[in-house]
C-alpha atoms as a PDB file:
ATOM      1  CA  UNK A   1       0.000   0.000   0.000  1.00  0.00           C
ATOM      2  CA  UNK A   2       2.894   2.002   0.618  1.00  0.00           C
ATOM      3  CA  UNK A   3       4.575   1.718  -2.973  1.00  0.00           C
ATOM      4  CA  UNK A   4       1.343   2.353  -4.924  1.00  0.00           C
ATOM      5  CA  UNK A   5      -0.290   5.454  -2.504  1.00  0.00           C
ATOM      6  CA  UNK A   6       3.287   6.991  -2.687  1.00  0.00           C
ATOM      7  CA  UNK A   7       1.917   6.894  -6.529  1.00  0.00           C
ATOM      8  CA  UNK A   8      -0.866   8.333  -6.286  1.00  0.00           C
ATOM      9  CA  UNK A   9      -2.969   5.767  -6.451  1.00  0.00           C
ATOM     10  CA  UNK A  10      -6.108   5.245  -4.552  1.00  0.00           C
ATOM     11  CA  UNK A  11      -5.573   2.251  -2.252  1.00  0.00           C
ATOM     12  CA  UNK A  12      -7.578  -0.351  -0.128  1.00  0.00           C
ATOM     13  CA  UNK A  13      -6.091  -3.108   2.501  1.00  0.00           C
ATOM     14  CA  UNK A  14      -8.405  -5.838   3.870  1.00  0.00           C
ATOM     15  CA  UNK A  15      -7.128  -7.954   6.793  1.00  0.00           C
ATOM     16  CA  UNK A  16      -7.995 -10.045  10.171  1.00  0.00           C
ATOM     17  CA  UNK A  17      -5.320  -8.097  12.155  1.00  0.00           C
ATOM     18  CA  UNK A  18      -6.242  -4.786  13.790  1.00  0.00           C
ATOM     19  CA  UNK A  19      -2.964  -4.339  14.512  1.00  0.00           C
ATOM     20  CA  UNK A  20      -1.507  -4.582  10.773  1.00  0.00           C
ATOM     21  CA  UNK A  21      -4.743  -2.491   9.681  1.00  0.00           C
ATOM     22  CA  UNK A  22      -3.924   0.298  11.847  1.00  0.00           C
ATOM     23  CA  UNK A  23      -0.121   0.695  10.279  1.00  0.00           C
ATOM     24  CA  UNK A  24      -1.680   0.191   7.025  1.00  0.00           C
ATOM     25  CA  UNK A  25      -4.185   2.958   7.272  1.00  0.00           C
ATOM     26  CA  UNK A  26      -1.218   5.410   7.029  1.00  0.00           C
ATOM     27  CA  UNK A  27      -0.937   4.565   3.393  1.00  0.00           C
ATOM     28  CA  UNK A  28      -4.659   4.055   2.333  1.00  0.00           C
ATOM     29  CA  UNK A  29      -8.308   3.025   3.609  1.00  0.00           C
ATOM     30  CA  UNK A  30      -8.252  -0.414   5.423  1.00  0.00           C
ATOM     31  CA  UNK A  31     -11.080  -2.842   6.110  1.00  0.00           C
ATOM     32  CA  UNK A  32     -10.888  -5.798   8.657  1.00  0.00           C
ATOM     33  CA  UNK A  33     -11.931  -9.047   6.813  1.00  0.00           C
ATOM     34  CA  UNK A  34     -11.159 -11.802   5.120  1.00  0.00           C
ATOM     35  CA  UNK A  35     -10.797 -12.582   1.222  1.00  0.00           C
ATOM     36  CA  UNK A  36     -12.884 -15.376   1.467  1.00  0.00           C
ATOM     37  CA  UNK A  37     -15.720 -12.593   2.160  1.00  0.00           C
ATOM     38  CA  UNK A  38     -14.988  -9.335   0.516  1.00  0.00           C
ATOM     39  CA  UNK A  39     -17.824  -6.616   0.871  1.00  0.00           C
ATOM     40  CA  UNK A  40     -16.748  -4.334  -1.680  1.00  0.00           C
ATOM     41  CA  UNK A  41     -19.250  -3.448  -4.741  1.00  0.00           C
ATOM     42  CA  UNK A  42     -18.933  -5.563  -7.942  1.00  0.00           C
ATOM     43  CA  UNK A  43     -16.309  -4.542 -10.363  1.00  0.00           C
ATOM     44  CA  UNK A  44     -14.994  -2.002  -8.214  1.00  0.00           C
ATOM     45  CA  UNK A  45     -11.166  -1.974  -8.714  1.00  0.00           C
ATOM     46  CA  UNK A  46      -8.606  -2.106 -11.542  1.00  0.00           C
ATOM     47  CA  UNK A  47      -6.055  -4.221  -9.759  1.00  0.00           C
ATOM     48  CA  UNK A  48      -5.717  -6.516  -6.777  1.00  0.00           C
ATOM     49  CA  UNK A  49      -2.732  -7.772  -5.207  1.00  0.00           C
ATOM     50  CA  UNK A  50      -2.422 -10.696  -3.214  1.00  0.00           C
ATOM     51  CA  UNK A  51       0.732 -11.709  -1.134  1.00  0.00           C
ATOM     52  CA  UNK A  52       1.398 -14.490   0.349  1.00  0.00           C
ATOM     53  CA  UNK A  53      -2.230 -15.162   2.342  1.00  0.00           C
ATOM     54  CA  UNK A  54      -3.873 -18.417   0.455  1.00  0.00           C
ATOM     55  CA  UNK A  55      -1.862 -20.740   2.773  1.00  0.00           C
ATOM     56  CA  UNK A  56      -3.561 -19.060   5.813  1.00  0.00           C
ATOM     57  CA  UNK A  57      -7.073 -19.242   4.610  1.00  0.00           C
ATOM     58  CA  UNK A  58      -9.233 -22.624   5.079  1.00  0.00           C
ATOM     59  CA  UNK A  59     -11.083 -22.354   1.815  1.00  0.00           C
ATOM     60  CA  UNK A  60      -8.546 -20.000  -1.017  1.00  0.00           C
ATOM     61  CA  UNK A  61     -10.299 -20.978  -4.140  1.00  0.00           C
ATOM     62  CA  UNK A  62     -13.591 -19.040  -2.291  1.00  0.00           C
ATOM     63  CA  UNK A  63     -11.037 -16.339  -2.082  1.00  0.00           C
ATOM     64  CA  UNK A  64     -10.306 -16.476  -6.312  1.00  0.00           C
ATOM     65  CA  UNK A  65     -14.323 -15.834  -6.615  1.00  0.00           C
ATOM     66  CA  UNK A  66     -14.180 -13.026  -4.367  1.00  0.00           C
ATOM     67  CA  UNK A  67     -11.365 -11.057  -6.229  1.00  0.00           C
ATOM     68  CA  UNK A  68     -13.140 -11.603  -9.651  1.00  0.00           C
ATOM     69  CA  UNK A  69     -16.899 -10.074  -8.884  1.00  0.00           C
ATOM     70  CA  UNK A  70     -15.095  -6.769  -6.964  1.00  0.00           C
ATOM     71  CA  UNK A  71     -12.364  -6.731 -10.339  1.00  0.00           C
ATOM     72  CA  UNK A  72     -13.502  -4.418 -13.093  1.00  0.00           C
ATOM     73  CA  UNK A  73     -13.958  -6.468 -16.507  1.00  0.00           C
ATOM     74  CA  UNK A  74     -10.063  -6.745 -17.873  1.00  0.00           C
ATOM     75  CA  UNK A  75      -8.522  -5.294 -14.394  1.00  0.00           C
ATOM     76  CA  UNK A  76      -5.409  -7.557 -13.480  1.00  0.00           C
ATOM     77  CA  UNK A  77      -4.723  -9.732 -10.182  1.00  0.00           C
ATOM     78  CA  UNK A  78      -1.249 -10.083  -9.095  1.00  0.00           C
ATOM     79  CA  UNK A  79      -0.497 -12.709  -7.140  1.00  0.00           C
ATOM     80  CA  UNK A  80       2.145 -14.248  -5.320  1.00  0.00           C
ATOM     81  CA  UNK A  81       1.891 -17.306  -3.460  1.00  0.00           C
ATOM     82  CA  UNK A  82       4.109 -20.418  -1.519  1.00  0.00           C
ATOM     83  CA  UNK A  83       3.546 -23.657  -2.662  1.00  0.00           C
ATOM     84  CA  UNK A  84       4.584 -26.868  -1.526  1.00  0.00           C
ATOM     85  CA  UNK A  85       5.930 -28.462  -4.819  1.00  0.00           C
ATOM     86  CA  UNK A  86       9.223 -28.286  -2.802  1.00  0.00           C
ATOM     87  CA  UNK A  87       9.487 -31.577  -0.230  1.00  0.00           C
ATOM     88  CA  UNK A  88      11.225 -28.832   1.977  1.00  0.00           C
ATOM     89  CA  UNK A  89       8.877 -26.649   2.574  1.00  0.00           C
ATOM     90  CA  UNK A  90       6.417 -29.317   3.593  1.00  0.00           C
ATOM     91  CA  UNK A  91       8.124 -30.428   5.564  1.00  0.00           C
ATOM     92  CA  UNK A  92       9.207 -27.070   7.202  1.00  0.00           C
ATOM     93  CA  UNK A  93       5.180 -26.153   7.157  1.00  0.00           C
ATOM     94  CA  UNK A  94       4.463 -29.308   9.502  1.00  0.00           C
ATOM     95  CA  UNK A  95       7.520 -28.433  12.058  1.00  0.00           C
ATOM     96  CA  UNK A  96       6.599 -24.913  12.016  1.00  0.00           C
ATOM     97  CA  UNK A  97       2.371 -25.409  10.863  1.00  0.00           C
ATOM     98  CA  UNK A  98       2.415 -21.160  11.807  1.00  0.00           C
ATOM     99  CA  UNK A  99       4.503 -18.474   9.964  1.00  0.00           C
ATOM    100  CA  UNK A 100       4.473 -15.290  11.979  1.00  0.00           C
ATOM    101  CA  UNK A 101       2.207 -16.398  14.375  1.00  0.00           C
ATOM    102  CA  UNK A 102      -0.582 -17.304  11.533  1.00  0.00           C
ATOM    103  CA  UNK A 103      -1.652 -21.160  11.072  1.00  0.00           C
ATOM    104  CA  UNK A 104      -1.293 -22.299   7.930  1.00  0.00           C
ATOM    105  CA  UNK A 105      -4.024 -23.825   6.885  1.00  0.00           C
ATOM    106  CA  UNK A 106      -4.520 -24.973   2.819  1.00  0.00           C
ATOM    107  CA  UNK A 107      -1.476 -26.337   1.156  1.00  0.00           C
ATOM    108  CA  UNK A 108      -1.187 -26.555  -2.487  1.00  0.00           C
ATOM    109  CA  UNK A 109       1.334 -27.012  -5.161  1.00  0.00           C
ATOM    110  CA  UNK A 110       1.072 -24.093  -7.802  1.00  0.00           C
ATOM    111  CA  UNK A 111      -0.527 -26.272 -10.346  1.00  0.00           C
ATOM    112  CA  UNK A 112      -3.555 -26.625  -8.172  1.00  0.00           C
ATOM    113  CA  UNK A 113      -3.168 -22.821  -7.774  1.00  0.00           C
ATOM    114  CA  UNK A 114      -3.514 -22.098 -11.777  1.00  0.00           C
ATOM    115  CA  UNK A 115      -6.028 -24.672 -12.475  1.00  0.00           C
ATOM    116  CA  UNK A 116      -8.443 -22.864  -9.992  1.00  0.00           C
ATOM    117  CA  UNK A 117      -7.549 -19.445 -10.903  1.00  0.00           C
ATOM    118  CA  UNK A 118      -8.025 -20.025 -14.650  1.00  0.00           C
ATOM    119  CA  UNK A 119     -11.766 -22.155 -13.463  1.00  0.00           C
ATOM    120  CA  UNK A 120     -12.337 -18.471 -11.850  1.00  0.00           C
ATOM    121  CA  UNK A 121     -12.119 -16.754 -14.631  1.00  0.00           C
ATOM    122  CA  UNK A 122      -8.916 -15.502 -14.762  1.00  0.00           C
ATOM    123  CA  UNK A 123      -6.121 -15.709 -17.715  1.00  0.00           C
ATOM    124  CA  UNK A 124      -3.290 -16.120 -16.938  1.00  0.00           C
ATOM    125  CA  UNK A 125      -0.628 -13.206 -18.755  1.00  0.00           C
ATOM    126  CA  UNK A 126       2.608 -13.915 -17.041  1.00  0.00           C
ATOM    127  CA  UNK A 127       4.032 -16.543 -14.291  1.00  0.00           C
ATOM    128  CA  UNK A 128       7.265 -16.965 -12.467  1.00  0.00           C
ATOM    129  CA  UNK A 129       8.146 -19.877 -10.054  1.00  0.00           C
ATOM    130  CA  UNK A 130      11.191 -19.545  -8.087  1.00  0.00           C
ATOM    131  CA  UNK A 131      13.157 -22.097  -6.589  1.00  0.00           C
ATOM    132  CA  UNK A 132      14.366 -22.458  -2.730  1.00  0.00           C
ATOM    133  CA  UNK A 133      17.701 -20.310  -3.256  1.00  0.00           C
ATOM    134  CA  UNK A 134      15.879 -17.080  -3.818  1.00  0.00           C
ATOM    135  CA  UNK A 135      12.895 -17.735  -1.399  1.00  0.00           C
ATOM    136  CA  UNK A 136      15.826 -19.112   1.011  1.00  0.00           C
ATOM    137  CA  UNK A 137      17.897 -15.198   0.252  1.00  0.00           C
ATOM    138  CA  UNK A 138      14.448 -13.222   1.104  1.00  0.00           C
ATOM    139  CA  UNK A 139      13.464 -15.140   4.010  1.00  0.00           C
ATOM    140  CA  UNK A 140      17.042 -14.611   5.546  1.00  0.00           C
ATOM    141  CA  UNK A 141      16.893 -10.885   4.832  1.00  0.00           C
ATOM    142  CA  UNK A 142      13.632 -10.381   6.021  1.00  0.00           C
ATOM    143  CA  UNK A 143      14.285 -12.663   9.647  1.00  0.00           C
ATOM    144  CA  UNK A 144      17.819 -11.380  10.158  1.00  0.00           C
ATOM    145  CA  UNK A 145      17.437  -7.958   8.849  1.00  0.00           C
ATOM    146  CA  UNK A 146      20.631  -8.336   6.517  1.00  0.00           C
ATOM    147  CA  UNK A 147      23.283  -5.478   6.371  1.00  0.00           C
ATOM    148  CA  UNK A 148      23.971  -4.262   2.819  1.00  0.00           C
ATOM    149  CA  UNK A 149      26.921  -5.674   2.643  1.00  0.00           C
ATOM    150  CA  UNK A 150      25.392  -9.454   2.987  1.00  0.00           C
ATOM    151  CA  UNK A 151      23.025  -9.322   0.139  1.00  0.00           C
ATOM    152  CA  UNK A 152      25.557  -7.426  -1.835  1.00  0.00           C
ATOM    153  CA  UNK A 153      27.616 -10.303  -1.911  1.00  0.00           C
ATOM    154  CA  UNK A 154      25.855 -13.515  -0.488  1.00  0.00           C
ATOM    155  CA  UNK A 155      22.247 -13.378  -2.074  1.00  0.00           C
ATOM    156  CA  UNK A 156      23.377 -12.845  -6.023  1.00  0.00           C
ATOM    157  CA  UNK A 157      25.670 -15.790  -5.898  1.00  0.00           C
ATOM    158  CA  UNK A 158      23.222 -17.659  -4.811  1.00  0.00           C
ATOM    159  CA  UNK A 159      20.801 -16.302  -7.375  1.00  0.00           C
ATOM    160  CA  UNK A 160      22.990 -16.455 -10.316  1.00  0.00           C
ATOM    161  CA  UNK A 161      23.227 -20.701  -8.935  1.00  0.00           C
ATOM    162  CA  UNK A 162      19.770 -20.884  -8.607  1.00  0.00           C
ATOM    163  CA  UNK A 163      19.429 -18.769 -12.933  1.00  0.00           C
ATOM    164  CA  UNK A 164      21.693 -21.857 -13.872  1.00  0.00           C
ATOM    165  CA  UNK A 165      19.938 -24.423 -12.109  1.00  0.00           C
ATOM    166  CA  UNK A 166      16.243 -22.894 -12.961  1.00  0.00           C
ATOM    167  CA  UNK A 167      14.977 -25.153 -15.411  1.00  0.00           C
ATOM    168  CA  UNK A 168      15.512 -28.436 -12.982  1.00  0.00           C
ATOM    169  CA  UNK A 169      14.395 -26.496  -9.586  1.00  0.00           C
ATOM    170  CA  UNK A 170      11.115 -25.247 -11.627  1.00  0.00           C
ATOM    171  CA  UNK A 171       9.410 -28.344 -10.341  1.00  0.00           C
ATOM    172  CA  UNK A 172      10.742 -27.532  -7.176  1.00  0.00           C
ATOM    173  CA  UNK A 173       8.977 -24.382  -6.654  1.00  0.00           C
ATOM    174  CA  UNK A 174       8.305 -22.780  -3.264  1.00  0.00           C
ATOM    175  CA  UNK A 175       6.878 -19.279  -4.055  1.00  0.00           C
ATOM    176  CA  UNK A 176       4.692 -18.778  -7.357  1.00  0.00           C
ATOM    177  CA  UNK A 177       4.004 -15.069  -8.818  1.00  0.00           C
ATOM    178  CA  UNK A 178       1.193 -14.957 -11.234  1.00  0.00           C
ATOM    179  CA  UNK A 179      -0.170 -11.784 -13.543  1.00  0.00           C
ATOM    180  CA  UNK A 180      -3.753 -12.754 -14.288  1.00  0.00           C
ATOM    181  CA  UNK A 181      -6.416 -10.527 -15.871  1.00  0.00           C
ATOM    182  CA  UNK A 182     -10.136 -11.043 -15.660  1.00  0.00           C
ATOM    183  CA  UNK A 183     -11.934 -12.660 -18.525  1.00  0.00           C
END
């Protein structure tokens, strides 16, 4: 909300936590709920964005209906997502079944996540899956709050290993971006 109202741009944030609301109202207007039950009007906005909040929802593809009746006819959904197509990360999600004190609750691999966006009405216009390296990098930044000077040298190593490697750790993925439009 910060990036796009720093823009210019008109912006709305829906979530369960009062506490993140209340930050996020700095940036934009802010409604507690869930995306499984959106109240806005139909076709009200030209782009959603959803990060990272499937996983924590019991019922996401309700969540994929939702977005599509408040999107405006040919506005775009971006959407980024982890999966568990990496035998990692499922196993990580069962040792640790909350991320940032927030159950996870749905796990899918990111072909179940395009099937049921593209049975929503959504086509899909560009998709990325990345590998464990580069969600491995951004997870360490974000816990350990990296100095500069780490992901200057340490993070595009390991990206340029995961570039050559991308084609066999595709299968592999653990984080899925997606730039869908409404049909």
């Amino acid at each position: 909300m910060k990036r796009f109202s720093s823009r210019g741009w008109d912006t709305f944030g829906i979530d369960t936590s009062i506490k993140d609301l209340k930050t996020a109202s700095r940036y934009g207007h802010v409604v507690c709920g869930s995306g499984e039950k959106l109240t806005f009007a139909m076709e009200t906005f030209d782009a959603v964005i959803s990060s990272n909040v499937l996983h924590h929802m019991k019922r996401p593809s309700i969540a994929f209906s939702e977005i599509r009746t408040c999107l405006k006819q040919g506005g775009f959904f971006l959407l980024a997502e982890s999966t568990e197509d990496n035998p990692i990360l499922r196993i990580l999600r069962y040792v640790y079944p909350r991320f940032e004190g927030v159950p996870v609750q749905s796990r899918f691999k990111w072909q179940e996540i395009r099937v049921c966006l593209q049975r929503n009405g959504f086509e899909v216009l560009r998709e990325k899956r990345e590998g464990l390296f580069a969600w491995a990098c951004i997870e360490l930044a974000r816990k350990v709050k990296a100095s500069r000077k780490i992901a200057l040298t340490l993070f595009p190593k390991l990206l340029f290993l995961e570039k050559k490697l991308e084609r066999k750790l595709e299968k592999y993925c653990v984080r899925y971006y997606c730039l869908l439009q409404k049909r």
